[in-house]
N, C-alpha and C. Protein backbone atom coordinates (compact mmCIF):
# COMPACT_ATOMS: atom_id res chain seq x y z
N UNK A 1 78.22 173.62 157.11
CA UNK A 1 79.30 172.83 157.64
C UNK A 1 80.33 172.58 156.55
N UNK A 2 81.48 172.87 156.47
CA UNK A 2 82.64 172.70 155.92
C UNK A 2 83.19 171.33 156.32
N UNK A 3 83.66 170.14 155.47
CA UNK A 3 84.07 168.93 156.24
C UNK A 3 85.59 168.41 155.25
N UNK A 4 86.85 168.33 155.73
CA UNK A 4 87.95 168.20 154.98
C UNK A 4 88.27 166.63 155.69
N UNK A 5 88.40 165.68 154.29
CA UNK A 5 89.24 164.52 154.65
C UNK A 5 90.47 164.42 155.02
N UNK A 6 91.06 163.97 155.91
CA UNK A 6 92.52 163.97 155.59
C UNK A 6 92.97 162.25 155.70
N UNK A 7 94.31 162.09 155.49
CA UNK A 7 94.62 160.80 154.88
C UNK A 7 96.26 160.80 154.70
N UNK A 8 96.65 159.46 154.84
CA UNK A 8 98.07 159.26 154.12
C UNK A 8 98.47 158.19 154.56
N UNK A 9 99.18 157.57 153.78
CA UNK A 9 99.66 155.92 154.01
C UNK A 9 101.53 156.28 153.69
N UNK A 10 102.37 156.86 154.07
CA UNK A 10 104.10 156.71 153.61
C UNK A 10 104.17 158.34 154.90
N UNK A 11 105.16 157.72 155.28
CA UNK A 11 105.78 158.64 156.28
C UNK A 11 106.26 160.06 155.30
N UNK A 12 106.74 161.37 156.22
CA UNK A 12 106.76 162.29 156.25
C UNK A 12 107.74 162.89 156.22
N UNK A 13 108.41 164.38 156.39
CA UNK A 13 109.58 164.59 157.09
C UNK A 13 108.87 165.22 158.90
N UNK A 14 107.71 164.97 158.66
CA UNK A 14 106.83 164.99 160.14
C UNK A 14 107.12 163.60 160.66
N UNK A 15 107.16 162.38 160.60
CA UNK A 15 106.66 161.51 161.16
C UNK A 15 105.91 160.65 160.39
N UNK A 16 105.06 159.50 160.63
CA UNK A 16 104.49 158.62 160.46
C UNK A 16 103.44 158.99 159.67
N UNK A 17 102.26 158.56 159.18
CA UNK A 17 101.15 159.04 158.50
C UNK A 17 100.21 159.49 159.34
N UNK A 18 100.13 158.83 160.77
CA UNK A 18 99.54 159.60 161.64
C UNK A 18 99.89 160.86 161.96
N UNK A 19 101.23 161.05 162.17
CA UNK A 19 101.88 162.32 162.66
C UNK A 19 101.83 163.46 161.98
N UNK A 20 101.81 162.96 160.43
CA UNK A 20 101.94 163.85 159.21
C UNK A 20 100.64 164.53 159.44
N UNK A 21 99.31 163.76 159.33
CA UNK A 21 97.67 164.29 159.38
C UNK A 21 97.96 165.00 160.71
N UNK A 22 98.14 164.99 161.36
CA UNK A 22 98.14 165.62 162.42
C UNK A 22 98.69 167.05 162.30
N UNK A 23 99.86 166.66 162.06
CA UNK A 23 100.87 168.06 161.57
C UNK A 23 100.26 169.22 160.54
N UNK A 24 99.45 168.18 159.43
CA UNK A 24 98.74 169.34 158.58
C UNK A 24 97.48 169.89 159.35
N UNK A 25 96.98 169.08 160.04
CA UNK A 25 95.77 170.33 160.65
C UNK A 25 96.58 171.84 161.37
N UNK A 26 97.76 171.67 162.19
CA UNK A 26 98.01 172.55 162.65
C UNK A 26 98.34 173.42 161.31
N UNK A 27 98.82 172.87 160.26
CA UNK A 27 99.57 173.89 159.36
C UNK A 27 97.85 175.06 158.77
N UNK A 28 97.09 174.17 158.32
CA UNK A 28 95.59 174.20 158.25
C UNK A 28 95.50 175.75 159.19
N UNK A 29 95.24 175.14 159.99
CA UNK A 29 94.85 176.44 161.17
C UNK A 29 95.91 177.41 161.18
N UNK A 30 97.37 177.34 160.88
CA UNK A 30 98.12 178.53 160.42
C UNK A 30 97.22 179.11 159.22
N UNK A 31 96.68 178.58 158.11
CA UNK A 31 97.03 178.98 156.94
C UNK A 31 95.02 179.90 157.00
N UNK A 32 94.85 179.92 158.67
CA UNK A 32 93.08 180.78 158.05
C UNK A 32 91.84 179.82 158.97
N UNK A 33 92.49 178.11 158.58
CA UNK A 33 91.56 177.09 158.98
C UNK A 33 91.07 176.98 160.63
N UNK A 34 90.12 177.11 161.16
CA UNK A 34 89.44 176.66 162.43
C UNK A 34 89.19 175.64 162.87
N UNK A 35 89.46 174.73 163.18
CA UNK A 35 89.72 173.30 163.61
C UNK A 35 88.23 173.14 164.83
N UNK A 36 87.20 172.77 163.77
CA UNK A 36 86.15 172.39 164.90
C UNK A 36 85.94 171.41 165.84
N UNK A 37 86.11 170.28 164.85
CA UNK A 37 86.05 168.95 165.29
C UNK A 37 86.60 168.15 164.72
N UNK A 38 87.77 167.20 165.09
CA UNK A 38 87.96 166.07 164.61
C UNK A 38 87.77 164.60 164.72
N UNK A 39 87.48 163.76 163.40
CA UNK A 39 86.72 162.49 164.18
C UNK A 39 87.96 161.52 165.16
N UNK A 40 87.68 160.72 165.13
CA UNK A 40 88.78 159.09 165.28
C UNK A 40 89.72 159.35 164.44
N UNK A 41 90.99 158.56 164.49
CA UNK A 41 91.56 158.15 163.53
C UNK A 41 91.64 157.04 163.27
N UNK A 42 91.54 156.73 162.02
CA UNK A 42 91.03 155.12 161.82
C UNK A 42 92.30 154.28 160.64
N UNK A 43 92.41 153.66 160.74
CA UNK A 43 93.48 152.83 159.86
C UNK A 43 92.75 152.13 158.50
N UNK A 44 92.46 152.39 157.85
CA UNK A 44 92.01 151.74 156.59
C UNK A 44 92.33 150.89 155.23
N UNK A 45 91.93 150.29 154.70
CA UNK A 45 92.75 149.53 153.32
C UNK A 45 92.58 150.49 152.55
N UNK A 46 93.57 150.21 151.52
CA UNK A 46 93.55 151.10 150.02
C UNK A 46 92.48 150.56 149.49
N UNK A 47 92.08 151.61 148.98
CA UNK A 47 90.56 151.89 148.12
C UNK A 47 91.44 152.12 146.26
N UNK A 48 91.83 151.78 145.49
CA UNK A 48 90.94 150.52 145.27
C UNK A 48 92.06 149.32 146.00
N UNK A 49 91.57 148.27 145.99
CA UNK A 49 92.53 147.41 146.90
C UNK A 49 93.61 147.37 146.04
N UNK A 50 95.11 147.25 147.06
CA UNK A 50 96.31 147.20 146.79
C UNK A 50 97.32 146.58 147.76
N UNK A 51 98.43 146.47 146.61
CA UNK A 51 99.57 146.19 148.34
C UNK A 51 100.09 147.17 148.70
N UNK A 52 100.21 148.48 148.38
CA UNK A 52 100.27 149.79 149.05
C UNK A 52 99.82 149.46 150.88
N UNK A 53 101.08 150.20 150.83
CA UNK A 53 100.15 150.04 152.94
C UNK A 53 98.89 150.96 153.67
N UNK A 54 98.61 150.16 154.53
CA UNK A 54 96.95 151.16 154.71
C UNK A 54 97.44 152.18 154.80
N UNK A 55 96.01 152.79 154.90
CA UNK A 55 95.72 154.42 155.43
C UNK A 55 95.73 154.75 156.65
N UNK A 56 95.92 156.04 157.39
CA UNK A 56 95.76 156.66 158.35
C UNK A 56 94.89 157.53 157.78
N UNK A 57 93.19 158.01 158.31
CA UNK A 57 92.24 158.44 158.25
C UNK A 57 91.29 159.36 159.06
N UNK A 58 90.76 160.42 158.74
CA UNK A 58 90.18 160.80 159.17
C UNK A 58 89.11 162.00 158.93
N UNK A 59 88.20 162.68 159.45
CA UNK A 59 87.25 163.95 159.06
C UNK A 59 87.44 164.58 159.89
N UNK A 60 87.72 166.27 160.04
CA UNK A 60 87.50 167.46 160.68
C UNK A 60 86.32 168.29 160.14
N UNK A 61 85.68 168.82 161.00
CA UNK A 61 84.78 169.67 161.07
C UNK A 61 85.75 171.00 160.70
N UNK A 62 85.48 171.36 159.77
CA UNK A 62 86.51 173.20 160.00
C UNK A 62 85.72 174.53 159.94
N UNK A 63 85.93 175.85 159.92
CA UNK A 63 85.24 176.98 160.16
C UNK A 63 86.65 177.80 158.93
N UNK A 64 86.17 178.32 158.15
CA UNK A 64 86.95 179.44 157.51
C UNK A 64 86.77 180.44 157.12
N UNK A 65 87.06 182.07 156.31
CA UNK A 65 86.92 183.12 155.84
C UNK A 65 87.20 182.54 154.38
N UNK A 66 88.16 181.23 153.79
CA UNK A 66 88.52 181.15 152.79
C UNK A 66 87.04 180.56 152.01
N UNK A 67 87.18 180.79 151.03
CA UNK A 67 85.67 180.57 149.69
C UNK A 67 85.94 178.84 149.31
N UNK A 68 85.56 177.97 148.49
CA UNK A 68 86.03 176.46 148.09
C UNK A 68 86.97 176.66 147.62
N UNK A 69 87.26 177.14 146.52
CA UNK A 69 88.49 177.64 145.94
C UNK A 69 89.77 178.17 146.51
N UNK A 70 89.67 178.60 147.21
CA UNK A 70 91.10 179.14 148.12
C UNK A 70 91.06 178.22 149.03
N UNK A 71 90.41 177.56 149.63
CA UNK A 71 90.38 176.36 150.64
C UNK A 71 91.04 175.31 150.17
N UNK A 72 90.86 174.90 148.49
CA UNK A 72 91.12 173.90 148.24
C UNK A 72 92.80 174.01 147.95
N UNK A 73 93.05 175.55 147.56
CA UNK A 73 94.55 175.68 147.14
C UNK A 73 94.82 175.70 148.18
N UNK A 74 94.44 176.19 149.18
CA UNK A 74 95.47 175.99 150.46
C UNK A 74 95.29 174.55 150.68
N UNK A 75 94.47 173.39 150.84
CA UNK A 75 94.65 172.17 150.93
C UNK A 75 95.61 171.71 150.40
N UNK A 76 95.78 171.56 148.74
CA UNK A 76 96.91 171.77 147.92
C UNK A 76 98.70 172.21 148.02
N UNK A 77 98.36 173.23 148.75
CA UNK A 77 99.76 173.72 149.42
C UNK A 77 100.25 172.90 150.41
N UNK A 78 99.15 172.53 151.51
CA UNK A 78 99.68 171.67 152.53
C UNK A 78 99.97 170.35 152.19
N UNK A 79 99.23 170.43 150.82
CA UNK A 79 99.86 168.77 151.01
C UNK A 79 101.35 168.14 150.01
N UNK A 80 101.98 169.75 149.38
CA UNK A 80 102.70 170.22 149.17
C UNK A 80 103.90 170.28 149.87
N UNK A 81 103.57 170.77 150.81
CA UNK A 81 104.41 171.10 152.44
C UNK A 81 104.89 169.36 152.71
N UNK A 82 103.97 168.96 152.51
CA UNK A 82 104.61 167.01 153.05
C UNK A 82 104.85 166.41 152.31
N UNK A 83 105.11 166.65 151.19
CA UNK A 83 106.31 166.14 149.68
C UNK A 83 105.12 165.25 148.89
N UNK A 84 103.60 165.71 149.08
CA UNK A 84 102.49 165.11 148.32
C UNK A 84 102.88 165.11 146.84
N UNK A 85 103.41 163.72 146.03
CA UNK A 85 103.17 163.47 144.78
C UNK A 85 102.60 163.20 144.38
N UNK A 86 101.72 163.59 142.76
CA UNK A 86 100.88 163.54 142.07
C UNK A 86 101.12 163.43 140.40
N UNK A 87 101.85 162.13 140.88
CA UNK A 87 101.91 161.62 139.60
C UNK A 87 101.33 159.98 138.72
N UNK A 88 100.59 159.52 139.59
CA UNK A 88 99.83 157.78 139.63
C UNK A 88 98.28 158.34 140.31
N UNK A 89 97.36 157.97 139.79
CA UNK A 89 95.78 157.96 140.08
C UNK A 89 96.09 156.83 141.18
N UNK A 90 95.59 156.91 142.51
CA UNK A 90 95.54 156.14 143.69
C UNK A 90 96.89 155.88 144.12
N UNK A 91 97.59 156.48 144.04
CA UNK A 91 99.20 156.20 144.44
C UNK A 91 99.46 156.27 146.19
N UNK A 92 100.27 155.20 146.29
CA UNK A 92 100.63 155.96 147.75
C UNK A 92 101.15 157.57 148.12
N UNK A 93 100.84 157.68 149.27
CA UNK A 93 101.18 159.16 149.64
C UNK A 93 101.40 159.54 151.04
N UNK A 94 102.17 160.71 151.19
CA UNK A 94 102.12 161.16 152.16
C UNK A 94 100.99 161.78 153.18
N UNK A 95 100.14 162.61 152.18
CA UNK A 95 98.92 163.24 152.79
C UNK A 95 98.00 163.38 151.32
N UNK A 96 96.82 163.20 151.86
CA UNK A 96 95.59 163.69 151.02
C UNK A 96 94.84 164.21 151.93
N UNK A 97 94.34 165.59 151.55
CA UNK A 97 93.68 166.37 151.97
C UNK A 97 92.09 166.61 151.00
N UNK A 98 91.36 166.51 151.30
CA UNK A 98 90.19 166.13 150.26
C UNK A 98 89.15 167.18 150.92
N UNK A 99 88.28 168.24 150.19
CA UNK A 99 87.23 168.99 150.70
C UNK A 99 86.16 168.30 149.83
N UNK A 100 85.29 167.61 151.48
CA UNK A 100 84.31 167.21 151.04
C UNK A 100 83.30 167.80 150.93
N UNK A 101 82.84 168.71 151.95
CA UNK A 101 81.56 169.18 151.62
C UNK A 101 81.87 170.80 152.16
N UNK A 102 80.98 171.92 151.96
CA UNK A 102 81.11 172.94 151.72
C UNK A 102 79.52 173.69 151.77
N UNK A 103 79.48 173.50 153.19
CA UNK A 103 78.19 174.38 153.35
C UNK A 103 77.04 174.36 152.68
N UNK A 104 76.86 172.98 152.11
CA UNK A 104 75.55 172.07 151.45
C UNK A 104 75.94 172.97 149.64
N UNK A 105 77.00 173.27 149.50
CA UNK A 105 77.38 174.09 147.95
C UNK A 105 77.17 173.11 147.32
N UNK A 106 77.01 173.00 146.24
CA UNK A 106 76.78 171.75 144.81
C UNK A 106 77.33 172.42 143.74
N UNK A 107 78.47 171.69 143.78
CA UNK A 107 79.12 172.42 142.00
C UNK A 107 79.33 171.16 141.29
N UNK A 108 79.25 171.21 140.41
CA UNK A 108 79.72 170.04 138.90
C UNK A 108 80.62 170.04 138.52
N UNK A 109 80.57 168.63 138.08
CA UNK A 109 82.51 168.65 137.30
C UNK A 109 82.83 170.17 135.88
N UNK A 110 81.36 170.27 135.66
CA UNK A 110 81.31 171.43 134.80
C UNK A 110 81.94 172.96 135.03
N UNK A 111 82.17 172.92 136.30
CA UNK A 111 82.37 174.41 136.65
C UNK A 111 83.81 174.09 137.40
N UNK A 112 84.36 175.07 138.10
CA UNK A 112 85.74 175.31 138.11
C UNK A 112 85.54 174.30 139.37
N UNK A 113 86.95 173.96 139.97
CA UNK A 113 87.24 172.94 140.97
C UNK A 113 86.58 173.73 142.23
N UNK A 114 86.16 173.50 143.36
CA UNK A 114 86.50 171.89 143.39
C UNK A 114 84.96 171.59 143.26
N UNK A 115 84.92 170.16 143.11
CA UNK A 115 83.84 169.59 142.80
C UNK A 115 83.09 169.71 144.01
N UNK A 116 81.65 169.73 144.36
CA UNK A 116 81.01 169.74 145.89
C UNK A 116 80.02 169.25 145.59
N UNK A 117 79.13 168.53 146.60
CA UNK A 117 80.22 167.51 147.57
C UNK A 117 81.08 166.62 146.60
N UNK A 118 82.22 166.41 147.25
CA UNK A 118 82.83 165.21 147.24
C UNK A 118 82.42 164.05 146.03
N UNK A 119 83.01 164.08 144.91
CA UNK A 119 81.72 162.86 144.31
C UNK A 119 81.51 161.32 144.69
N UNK A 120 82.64 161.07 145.38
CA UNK A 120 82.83 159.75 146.08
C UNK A 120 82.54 159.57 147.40
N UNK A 121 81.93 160.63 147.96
CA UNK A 121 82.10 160.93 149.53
C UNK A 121 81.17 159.43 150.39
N UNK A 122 80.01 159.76 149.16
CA UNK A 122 79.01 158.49 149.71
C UNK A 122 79.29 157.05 149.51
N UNK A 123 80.43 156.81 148.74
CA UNK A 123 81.13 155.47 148.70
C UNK A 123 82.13 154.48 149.42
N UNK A 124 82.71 155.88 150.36
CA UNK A 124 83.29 155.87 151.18
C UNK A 124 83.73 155.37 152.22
N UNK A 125 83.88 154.22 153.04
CA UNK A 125 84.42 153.47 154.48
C UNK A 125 85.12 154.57 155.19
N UNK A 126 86.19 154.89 154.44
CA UNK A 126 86.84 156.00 155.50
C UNK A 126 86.61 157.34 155.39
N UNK A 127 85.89 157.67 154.78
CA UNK A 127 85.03 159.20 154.94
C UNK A 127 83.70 159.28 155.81
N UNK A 128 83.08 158.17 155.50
CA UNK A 128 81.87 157.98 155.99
C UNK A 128 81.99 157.56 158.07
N UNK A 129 82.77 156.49 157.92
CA UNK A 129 83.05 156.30 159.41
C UNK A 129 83.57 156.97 160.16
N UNK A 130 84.58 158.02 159.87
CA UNK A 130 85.16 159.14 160.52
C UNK A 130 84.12 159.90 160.63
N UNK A 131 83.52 160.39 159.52
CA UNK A 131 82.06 161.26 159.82
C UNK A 131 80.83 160.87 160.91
N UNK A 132 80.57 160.04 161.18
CA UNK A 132 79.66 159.11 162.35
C UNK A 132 79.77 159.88 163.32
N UNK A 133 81.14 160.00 163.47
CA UNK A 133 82.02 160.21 164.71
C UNK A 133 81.11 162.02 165.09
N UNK A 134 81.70 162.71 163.89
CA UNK A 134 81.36 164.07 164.47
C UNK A 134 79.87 164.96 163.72
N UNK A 135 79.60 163.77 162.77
CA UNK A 135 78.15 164.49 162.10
C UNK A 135 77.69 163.02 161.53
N UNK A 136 76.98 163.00 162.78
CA UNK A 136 75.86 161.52 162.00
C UNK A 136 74.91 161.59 161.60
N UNK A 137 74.56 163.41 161.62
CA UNK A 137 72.85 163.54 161.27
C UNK A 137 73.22 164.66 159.59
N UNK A 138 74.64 165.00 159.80
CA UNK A 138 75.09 165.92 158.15
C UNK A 138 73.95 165.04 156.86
N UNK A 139 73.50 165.83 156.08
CA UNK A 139 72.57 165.22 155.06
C UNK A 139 73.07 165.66 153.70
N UNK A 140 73.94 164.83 153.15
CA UNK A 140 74.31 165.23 151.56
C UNK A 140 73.36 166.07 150.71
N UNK A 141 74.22 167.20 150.13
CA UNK A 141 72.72 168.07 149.59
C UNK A 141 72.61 167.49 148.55
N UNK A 142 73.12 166.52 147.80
CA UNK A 142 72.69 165.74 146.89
C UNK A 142 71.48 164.25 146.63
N UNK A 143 71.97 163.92 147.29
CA UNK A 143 71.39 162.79 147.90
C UNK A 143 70.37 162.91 148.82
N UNK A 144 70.42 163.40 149.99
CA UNK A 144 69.56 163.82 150.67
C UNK A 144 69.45 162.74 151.49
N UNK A 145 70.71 162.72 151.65
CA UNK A 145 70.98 161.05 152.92
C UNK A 145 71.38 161.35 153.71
N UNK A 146 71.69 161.22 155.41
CA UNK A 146 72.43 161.29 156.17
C UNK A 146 73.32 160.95 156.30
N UNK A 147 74.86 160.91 156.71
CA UNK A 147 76.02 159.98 157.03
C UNK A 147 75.54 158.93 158.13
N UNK A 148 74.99 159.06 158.74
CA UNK A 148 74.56 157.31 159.11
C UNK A 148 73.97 156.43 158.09
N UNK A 149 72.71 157.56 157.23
CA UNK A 149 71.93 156.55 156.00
C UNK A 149 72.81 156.08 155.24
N UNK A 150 74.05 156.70 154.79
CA UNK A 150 75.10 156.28 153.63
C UNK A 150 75.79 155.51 154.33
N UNK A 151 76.22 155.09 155.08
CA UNK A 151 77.40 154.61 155.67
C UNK A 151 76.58 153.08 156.24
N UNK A 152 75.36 153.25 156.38
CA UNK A 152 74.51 152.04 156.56
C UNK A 152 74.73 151.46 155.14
N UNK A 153 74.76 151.90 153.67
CA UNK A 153 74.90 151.42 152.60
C UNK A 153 76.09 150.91 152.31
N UNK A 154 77.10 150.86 152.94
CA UNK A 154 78.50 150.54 152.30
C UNK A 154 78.22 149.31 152.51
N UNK A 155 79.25 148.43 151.57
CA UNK A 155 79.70 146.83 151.65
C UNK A 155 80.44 147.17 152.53
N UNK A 156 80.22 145.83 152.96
CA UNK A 156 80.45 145.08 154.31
C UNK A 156 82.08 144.50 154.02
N UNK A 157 82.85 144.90 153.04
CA UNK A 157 83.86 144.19 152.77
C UNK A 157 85.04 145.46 152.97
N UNK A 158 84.99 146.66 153.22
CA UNK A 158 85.29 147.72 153.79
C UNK A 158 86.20 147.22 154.76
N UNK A 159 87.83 147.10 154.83
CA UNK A 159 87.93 147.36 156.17
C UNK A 159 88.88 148.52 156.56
N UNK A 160 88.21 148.91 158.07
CA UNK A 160 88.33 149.88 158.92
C UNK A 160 88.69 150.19 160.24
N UNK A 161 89.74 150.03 160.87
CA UNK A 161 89.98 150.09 162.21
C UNK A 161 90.53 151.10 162.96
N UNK A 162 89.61 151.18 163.84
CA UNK A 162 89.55 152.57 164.72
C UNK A 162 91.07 152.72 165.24
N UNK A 163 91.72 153.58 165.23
CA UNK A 163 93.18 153.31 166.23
C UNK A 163 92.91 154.60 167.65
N UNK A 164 92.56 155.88 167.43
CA UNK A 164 92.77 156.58 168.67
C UNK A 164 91.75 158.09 168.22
């Protein structure tokens, strides 16, 4: 199972932050990507807390020919495509596109990008709750937890609201 976050809190030349995530899956599925499943979209606080405005959130299930590496540059590109700056660690943004997991792959910060899984994936409110949605039984090949078992672990101080 291949599983890509997507995300963004500042409008677009798409639209809203909803509109924008939206807009990049289709670009996604131009660029190779198979659009299996997508969860909820959920509205979330900034992680780490801020006055930045929430998030628009969510997890797709995807299917590709592309390897982690070309997945992730094409992630990269798209989020490119929606004027994604990357210049502040946690900055507001237009889109974040995040590959979390990758067919139970395990790579280290030691070896070339991208990291797998996710190293934050299990810390997660808005990775984890979007995931519920379309893989509640997925089992981190690290951990060896389920996304219900992890997502049972989060603080309770998380907040998360479902929008559509």
């Amino acid at each position: 199972m291949i599983f890509i976050g997507l995300g963004g809190n500042l409008s677009s030349w798409a639209g809203s932050p909803l509109q924008t995530c939206t807009a990049a899956l289709s670009h996604l599925e131009r660029g190779g990507v198979n659009i299996l499943r997508c969860s909820y979209w959920y509205k979330t606080e900034p992680v780490p807390s801020s006055d930045q405005p929430w998030f628009v959130n969510a997890v797709a299930e995807v299917q590709t020919q592309h390897n982690p590496r070309e997945l992730l540059h094409l992630l990269h590109s798209v989020e490119e495509l929606f004027e994604r700056e990357r210049s502040t660690l946690n900055e507001a943004r237009t889109l974040d596109l995040d590959l979390l997991a990758f067919h139970g792959l395990v790579w280290g910060p030691g070896e070339s990008p991208p990291i797998l899984p996710h190293p934050r994936l299990h810390m997660r409110a808005f990775v984890l709750l979007p995931m519920l949605d379309i893989a509640p039984e997925w089992r981190h090949p690290v951990l060896g937890e389920t996304t219900r078992e992890m997502s049972q672990r989060l603080a309770s101080d998380h907040k998360v609201l479902r929008l559509c």
